[in-house]
N, C-alpha and C. Protein backbone atom coordinates (compact mmCIF):
# COMPACT_ATOMS: atom_id res chain seq x y z
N UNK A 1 -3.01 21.56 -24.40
CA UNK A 1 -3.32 20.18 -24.09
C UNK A 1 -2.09 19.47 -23.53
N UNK A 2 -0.97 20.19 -23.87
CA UNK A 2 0.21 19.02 -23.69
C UNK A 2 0.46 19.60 -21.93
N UNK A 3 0.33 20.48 -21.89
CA UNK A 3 0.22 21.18 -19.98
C UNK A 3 -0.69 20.39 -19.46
N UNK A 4 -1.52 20.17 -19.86
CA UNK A 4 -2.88 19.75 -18.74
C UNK A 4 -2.52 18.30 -18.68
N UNK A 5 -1.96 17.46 -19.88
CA UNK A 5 -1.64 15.94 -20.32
C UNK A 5 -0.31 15.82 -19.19
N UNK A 6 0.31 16.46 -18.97
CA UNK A 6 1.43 16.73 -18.36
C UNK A 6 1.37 16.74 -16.68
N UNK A 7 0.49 17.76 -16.60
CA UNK A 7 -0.15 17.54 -15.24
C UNK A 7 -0.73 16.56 -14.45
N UNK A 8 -1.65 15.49 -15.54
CA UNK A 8 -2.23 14.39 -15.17
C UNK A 8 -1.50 13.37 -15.05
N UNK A 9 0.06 13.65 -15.79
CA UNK A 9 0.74 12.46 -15.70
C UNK A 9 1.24 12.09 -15.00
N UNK A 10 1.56 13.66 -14.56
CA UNK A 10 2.86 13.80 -12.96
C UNK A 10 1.75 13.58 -11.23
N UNK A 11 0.27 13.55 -11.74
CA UNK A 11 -0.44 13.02 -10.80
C UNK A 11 -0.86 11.80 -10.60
N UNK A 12 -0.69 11.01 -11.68
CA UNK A 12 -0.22 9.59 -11.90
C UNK A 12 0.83 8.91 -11.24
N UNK A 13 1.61 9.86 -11.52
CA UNK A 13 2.92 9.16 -11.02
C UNK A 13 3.19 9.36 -9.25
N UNK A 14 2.75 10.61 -9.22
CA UNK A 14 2.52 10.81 -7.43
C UNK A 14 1.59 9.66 -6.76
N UNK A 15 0.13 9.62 -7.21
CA UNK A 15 -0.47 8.30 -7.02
C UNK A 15 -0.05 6.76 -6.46
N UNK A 16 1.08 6.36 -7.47
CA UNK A 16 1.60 5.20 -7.79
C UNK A 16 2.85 5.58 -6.64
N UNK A 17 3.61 6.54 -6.72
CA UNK A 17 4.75 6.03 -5.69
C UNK A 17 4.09 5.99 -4.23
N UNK A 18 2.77 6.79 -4.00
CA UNK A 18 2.36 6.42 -2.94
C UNK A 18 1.84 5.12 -2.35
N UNK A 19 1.25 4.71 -3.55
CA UNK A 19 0.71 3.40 -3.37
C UNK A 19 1.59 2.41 -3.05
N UNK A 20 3.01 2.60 -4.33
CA UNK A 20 4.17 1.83 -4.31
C UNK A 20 4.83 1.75 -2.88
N UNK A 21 5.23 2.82 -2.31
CA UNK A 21 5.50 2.81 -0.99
C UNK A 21 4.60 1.97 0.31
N UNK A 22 3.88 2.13 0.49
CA UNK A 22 2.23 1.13 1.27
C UNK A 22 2.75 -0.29 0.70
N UNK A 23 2.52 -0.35 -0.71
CA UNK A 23 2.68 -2.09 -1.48
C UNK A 23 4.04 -2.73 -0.99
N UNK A 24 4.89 -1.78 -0.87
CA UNK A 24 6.51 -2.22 -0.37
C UNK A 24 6.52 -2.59 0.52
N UNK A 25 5.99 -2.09 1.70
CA UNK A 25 5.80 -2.22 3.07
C UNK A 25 4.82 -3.29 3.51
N UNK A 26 3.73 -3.80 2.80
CA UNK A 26 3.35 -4.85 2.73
C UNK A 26 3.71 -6.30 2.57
N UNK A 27 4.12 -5.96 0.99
CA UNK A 27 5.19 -6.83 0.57
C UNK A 27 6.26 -7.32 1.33
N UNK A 28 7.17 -6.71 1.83
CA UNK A 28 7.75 -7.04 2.99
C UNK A 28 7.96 -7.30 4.42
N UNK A 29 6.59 -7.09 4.70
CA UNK A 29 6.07 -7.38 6.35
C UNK A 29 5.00 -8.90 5.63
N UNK A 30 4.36 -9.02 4.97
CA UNK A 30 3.94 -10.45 4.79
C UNK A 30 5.10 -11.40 4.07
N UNK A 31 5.68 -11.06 3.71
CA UNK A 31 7.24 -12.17 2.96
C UNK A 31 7.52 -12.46 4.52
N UNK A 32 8.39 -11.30 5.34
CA UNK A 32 8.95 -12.03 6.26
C UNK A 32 7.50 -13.40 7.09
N UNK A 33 6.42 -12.82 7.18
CA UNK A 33 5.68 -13.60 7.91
C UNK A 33 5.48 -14.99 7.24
N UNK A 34 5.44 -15.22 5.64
CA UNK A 34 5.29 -16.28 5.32
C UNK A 34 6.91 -17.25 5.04
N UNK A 35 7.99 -16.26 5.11
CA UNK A 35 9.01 -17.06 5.24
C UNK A 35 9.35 -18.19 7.47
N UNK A 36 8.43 -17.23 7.75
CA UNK A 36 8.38 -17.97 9.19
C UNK A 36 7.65 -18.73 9.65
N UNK A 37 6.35 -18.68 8.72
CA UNK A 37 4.88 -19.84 9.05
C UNK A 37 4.45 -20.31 7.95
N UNK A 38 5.25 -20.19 6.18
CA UNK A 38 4.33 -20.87 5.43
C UNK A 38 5.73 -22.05 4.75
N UNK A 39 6.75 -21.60 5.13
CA UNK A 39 7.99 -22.16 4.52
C UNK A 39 8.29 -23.97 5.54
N UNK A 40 8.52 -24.97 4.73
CA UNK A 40 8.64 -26.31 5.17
C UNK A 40 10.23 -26.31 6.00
N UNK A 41 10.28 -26.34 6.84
CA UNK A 41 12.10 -26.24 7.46
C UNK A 41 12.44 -27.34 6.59
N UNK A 42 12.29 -28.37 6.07
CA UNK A 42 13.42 -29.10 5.26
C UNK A 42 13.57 -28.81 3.98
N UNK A 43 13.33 -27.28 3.41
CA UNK A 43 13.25 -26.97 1.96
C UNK A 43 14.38 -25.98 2.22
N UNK A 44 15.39 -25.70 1.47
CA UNK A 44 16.61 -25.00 1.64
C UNK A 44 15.95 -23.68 1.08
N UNK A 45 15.41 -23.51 0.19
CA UNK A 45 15.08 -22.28 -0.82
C UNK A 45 13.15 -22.06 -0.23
N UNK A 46 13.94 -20.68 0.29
CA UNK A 46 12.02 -20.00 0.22
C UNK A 46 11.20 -20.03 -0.63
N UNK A 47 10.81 -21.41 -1.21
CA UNK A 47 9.48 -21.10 -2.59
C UNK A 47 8.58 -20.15 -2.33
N UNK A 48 7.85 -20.39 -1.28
CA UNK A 48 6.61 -19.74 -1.11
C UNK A 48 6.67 -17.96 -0.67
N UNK A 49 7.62 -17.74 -0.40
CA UNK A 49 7.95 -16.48 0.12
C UNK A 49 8.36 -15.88 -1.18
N UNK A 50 9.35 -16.61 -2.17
CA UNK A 50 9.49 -16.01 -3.34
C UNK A 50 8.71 -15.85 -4.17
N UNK A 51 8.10 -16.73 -4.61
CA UNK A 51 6.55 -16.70 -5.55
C UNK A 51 6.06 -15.48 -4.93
N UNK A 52 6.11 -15.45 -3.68
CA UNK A 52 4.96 -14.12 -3.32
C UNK A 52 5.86 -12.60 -3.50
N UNK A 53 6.69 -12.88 -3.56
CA UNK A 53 7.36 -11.75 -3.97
C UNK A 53 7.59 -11.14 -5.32
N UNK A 54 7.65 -12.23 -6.32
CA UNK A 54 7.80 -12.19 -7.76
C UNK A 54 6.33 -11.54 -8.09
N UNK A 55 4.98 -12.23 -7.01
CA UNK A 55 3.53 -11.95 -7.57
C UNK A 55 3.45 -10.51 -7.02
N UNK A 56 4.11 -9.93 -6.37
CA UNK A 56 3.61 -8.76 -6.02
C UNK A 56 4.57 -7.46 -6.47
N UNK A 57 6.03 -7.94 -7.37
CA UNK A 57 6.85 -6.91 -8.38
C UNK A 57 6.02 -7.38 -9.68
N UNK A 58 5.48 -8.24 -10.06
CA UNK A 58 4.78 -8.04 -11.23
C UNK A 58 3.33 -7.23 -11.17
N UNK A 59 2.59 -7.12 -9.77
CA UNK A 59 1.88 -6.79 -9.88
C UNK A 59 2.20 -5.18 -10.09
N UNK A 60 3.32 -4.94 -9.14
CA UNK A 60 3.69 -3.53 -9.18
C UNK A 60 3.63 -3.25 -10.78
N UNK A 61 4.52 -4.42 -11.31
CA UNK A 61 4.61 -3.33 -12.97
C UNK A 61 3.94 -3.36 -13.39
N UNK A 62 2.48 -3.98 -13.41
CA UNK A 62 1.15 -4.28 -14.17
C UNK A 62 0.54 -2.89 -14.24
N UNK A 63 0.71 -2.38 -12.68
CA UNK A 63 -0.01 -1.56 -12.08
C UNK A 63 0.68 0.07 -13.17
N UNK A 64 1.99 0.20 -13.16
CA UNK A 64 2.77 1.06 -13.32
C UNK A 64 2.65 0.98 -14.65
N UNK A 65 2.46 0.10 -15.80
CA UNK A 65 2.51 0.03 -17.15
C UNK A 65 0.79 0.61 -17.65
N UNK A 66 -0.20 -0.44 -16.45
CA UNK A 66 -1.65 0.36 -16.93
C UNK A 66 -1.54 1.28 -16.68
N UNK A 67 -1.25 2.05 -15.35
CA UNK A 67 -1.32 3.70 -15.84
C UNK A 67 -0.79 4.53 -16.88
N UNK A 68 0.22 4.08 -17.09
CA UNK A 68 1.04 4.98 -18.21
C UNK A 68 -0.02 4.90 -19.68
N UNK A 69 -0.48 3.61 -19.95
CA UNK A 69 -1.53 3.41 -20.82
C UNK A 69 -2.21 3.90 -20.86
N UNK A 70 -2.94 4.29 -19.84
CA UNK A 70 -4.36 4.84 -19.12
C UNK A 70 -4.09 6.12 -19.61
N UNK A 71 -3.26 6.65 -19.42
CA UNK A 71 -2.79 7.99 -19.36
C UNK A 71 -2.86 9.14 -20.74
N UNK A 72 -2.13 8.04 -21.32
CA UNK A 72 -1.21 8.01 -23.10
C UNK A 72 -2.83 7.79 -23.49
N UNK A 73 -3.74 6.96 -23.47
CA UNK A 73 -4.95 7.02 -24.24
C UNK A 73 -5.83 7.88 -23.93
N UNK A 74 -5.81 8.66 -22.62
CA UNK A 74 -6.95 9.39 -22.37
C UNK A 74 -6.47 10.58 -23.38
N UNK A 75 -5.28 10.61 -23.08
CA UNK A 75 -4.74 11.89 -23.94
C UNK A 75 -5.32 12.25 -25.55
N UNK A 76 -4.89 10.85 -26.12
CA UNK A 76 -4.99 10.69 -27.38
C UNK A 76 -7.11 10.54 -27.66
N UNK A 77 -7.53 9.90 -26.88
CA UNK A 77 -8.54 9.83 -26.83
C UNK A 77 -9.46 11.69 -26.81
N UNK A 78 -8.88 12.33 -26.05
CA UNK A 78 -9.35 13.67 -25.85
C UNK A 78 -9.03 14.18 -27.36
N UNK A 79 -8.00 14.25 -27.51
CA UNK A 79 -7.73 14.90 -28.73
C UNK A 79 -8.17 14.73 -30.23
N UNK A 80 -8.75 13.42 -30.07
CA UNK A 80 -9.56 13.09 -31.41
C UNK A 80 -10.92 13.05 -31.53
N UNK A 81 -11.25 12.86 -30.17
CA UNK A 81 -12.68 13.36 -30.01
C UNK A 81 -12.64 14.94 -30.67
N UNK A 82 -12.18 15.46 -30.09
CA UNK A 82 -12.62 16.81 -30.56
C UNK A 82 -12.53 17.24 -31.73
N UNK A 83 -12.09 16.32 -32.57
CA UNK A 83 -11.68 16.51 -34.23
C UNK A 83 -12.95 15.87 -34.58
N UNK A 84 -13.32 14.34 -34.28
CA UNK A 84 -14.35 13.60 -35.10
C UNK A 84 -14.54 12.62 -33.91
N UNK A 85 -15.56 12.55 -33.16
CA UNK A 85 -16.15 11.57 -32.00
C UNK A 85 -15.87 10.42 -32.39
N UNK A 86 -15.93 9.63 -33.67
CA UNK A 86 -16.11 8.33 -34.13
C UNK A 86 -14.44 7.67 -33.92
N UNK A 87 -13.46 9.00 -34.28
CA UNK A 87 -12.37 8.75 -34.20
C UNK A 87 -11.76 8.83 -32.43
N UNK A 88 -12.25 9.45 -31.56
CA UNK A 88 -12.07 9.44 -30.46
C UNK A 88 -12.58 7.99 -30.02
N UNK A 89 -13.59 7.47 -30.18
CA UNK A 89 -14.52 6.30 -29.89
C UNK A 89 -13.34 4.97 -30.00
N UNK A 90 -12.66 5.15 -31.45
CA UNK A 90 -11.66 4.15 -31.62
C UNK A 90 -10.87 4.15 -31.13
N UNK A 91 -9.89 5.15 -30.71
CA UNK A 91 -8.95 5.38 -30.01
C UNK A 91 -8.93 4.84 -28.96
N UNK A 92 -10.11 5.01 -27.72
CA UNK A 92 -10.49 5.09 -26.18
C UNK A 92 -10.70 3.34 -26.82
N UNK A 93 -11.04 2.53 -27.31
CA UNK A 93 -11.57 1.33 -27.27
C UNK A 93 -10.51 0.15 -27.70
N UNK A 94 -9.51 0.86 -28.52
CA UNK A 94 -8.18 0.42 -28.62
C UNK A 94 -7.25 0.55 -27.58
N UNK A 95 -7.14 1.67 -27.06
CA UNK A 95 -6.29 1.54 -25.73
C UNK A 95 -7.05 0.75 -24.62
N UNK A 96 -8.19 0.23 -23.91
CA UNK A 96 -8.57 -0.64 -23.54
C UNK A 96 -9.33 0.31 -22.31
């Protein structure tokens, strides 16, 4: 179990840097665009460009923390099922 748990994790993680890579490249081709058409010229500090930047590294870690969750419970979830379903049931419903 800990091979196969292992396997799924490291396909998790391939997943996410791909995605992460795309999200980066986003992230930074719409920042520059809203620092050039959404920003007020008499405001010294990019609010709006930063907010959108802060919203889209939190989203990254949202993204990067549910999987690891996702991951860690399916695991635990598999493994107690197969002992006693009722106890698998809790597990999978506690990790979310």
């Amino acid at each position: 179990m800990k091979h196969i748990s292992h396997l799924i994790a490291d396909g998790a993680n391939s997943f996410l840097k791909q995605e992460y890579i795309l999200l980066s490249a986003f992230l930074l081709a719409f920042a520059v665009l809203l620092a050039f058409t959404a920003e007020p010229n008499d405001v010294k500090f990019p609010y709006t460009t930063t907010a959108f930047i802060i919203g889209g590294l939190t989203s990254i870690l949202s993204g990067y923390l549910g999987m690891k969750i996702a991951v860690y419970t399916n695991v635990r979830t598999t493994k107690e099922s197969a002992e006693n379903i009722h106890n698998g049931f809790v597990v999978a419903y506690r990790g979310g």
